[in-house]
PDB file of N, CA and C in Angstrom:
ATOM      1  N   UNK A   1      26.679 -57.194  43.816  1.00  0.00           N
ATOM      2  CA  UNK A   1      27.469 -56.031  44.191  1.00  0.00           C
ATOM      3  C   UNK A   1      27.415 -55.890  45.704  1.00  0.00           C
ATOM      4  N   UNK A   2      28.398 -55.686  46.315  1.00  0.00           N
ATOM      5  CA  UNK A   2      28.620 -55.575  47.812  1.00  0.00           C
ATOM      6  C   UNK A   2      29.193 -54.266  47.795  1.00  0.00           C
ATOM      7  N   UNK A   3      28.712 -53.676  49.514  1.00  0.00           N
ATOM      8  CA  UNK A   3      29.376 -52.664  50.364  1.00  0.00           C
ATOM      9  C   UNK A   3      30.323 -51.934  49.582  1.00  0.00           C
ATOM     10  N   UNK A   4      31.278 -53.207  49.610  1.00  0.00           N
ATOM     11  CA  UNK A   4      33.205 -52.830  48.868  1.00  0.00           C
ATOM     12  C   UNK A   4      33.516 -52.756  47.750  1.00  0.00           C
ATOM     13  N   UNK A   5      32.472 -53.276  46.919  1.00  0.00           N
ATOM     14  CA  UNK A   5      32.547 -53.250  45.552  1.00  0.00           C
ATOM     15  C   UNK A   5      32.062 -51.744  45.146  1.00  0.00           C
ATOM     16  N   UNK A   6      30.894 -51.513  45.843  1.00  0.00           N
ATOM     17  CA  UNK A   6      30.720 -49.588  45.669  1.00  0.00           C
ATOM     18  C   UNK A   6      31.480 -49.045  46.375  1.00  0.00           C
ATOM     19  N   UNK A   7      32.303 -49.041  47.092  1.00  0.00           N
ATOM     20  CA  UNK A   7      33.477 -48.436  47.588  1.00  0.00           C
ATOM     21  C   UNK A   7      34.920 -47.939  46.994  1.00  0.00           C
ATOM     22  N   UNK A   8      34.592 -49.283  46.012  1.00  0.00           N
ATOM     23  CA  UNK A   8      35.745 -49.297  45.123  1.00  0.00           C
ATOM     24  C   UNK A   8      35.595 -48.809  43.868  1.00  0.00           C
ATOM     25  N   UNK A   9      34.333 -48.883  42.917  1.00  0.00           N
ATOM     26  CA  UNK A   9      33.614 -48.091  42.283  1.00  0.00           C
ATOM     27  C   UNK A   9      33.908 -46.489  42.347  1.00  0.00           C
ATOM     28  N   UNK A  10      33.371 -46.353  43.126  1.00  0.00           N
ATOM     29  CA  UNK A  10      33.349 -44.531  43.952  1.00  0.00           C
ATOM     30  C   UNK A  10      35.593 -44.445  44.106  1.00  0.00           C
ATOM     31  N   UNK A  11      35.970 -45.103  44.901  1.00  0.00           N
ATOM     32  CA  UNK A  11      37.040 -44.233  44.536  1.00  0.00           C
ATOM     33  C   UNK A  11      37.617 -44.707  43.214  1.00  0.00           C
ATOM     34  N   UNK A  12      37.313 -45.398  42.198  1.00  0.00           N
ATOM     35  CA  UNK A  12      37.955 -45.346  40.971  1.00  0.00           C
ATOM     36  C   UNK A  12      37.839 -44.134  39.867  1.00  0.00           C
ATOM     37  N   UNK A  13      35.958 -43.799  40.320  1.00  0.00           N
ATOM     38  CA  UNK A  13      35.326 -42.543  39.659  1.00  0.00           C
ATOM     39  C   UNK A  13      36.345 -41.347  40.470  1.00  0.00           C
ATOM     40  N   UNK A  14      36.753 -41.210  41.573  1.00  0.00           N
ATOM     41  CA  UNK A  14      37.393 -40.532  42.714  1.00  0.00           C
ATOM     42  C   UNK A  14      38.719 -39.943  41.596  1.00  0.00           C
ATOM     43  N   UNK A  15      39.038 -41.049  41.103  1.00  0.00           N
ATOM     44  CA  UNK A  15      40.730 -41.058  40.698  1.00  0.00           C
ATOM     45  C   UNK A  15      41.140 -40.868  38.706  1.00  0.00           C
ATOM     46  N   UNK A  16      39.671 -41.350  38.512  1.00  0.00           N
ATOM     47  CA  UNK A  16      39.412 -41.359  36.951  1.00  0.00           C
ATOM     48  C   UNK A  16      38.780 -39.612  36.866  1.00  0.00           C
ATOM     49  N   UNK A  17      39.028 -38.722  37.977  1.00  0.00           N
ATOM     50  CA  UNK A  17      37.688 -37.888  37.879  1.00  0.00           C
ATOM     51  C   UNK A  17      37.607 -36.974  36.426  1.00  0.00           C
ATOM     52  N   UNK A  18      36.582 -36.477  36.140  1.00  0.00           N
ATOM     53  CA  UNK A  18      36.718 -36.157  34.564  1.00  0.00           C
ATOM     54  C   UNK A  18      36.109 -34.587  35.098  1.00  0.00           C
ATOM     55  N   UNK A  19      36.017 -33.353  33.965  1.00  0.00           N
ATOM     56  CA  UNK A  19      35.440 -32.062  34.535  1.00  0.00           C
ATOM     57  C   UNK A  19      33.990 -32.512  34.892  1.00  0.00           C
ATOM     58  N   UNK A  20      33.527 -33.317  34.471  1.00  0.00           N
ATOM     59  CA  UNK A  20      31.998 -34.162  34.855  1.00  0.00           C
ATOM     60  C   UNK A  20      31.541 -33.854  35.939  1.00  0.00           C
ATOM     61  N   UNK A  21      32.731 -34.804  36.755  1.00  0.00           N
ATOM     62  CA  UNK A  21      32.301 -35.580  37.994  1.00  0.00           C
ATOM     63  C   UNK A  21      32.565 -34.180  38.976  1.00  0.00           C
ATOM     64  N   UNK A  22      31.400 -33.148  39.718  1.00  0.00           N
ATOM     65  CA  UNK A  22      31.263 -32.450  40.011  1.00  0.00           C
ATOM     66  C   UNK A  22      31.121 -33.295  41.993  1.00  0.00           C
ATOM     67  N   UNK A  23      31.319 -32.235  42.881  1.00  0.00           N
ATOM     68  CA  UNK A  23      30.824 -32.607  43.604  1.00  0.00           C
ATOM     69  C   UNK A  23      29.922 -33.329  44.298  1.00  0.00           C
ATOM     70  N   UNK A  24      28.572 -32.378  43.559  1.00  0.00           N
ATOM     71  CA  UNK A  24      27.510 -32.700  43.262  1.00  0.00           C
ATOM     72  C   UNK A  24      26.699 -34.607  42.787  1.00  0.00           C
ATOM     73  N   UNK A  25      27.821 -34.254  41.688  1.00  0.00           N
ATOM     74  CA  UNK A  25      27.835 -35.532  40.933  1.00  0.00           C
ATOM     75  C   UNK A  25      28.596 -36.522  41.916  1.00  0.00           C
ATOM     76  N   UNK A  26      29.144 -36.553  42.431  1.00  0.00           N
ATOM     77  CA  UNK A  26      30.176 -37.606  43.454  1.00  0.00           C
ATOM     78  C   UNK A  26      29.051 -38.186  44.742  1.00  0.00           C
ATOM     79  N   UNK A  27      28.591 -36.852  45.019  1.00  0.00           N
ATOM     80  CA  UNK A  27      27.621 -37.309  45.868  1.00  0.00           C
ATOM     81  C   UNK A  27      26.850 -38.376  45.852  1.00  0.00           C
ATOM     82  N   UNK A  28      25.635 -37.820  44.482  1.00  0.00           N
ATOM     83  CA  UNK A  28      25.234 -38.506  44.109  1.00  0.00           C
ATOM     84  C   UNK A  28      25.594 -39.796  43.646  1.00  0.00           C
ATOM     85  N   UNK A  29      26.815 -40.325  43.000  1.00  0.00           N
ATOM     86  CA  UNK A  29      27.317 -41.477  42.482  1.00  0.00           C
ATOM     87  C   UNK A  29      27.316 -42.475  43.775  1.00  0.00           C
ATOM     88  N   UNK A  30      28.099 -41.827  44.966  1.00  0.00           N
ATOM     89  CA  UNK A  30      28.310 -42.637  45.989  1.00  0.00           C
ATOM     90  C   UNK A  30      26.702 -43.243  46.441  1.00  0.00           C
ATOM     91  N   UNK A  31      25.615 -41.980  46.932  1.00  0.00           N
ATOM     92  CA  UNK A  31      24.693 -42.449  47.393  1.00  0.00           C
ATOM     93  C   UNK A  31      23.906 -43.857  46.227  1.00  0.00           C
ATOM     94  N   UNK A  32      24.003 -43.702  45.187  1.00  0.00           N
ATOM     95  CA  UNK A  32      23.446 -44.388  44.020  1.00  0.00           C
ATOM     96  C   UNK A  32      24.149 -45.983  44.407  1.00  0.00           C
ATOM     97  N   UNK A  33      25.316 -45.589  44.274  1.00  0.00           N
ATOM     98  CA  UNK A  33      26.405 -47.117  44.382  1.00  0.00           C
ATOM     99  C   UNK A  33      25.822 -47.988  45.661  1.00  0.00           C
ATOM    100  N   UNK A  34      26.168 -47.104  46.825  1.00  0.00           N
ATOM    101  CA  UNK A  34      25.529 -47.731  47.919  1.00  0.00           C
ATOM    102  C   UNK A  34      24.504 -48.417  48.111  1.00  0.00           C
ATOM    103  N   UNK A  35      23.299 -47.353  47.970  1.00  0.00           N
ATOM    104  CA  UNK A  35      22.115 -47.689  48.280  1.00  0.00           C
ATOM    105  C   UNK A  35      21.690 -49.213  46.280  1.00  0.00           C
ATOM    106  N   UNK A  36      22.732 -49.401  45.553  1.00  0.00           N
ATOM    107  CA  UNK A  36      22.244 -50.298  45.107  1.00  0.00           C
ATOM    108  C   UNK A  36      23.091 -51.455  45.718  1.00  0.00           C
ATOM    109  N   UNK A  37      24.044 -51.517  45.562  1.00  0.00           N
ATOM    110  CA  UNK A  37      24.497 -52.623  46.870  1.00  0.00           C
ATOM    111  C   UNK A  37      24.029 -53.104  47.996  1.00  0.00           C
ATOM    112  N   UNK A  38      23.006 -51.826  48.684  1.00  0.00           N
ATOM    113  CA  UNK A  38      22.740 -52.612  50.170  1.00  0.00           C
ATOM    114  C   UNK A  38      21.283 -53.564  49.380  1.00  0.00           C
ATOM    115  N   UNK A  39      20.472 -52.756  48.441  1.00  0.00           N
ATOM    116  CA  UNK A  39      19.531 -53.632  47.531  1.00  0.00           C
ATOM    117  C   UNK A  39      19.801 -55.041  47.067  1.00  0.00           C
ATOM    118  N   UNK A  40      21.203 -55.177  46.769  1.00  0.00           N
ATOM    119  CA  UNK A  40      21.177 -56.365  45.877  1.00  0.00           C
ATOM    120  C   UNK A  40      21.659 -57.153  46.888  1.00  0.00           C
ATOM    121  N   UNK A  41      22.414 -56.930  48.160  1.00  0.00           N
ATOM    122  CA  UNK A  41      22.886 -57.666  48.682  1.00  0.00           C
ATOM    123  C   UNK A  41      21.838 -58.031  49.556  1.00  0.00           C
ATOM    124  N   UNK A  42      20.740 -57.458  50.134  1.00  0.00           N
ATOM    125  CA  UNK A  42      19.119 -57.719  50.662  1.00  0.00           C
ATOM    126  C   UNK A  42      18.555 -58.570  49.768  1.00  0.00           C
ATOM    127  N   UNK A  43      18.692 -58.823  48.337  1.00  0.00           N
ATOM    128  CA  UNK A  43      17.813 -59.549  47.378  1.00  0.00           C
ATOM    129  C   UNK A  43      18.395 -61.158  47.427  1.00  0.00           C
ATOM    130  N   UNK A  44      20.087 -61.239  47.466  1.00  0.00           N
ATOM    131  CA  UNK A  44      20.573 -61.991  47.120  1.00  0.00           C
ATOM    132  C   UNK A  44      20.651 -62.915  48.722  1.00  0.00           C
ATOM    133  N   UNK A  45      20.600 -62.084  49.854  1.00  0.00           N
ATOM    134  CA  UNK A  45      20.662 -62.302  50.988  1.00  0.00           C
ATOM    135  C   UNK A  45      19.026 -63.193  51.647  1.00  0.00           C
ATOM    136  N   UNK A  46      18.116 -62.042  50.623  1.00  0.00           N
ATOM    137  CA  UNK A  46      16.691 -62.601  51.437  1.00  0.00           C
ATOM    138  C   UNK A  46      16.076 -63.773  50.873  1.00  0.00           C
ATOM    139  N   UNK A  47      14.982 -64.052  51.881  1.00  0.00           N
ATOM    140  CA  UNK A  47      14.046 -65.046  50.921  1.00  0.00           C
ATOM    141  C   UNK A  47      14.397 -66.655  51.737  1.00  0.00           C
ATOM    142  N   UNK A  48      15.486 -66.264  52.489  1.00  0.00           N
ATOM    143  CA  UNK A  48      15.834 -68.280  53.114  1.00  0.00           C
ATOM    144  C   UNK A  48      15.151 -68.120  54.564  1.00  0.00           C
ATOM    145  N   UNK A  49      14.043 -68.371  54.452  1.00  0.00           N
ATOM    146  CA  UNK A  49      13.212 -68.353  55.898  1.00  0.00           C
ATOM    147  C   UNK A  49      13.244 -69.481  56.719  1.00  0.00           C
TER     148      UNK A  49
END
């Protein structure tokens, strides 16, 4: 999962939005998406020394 791929994620939830997806909840989704993207792309990225 990359950057753009949670970017694109987040505005699909953006456009799909349901009474759910609260502010609150958006927030959170984005920070979640992100911060696992910059993870996987550090995992998939690290380790070639």
């Amino acid at each position: 999962m990359t950057v753009g791929t949670a970017s694109g994620l987040r505005a699909w939830l953006r456009a799909r939005r349901g009474a759910w997806l609260t502010p609150r909840r958006m927030r959170f989704a984005t920070v979640a998406l992100l911060s696992l993207a910059v993870l996987a792309s550090g995992l998939a990225l690290g380790g070639s020394a």
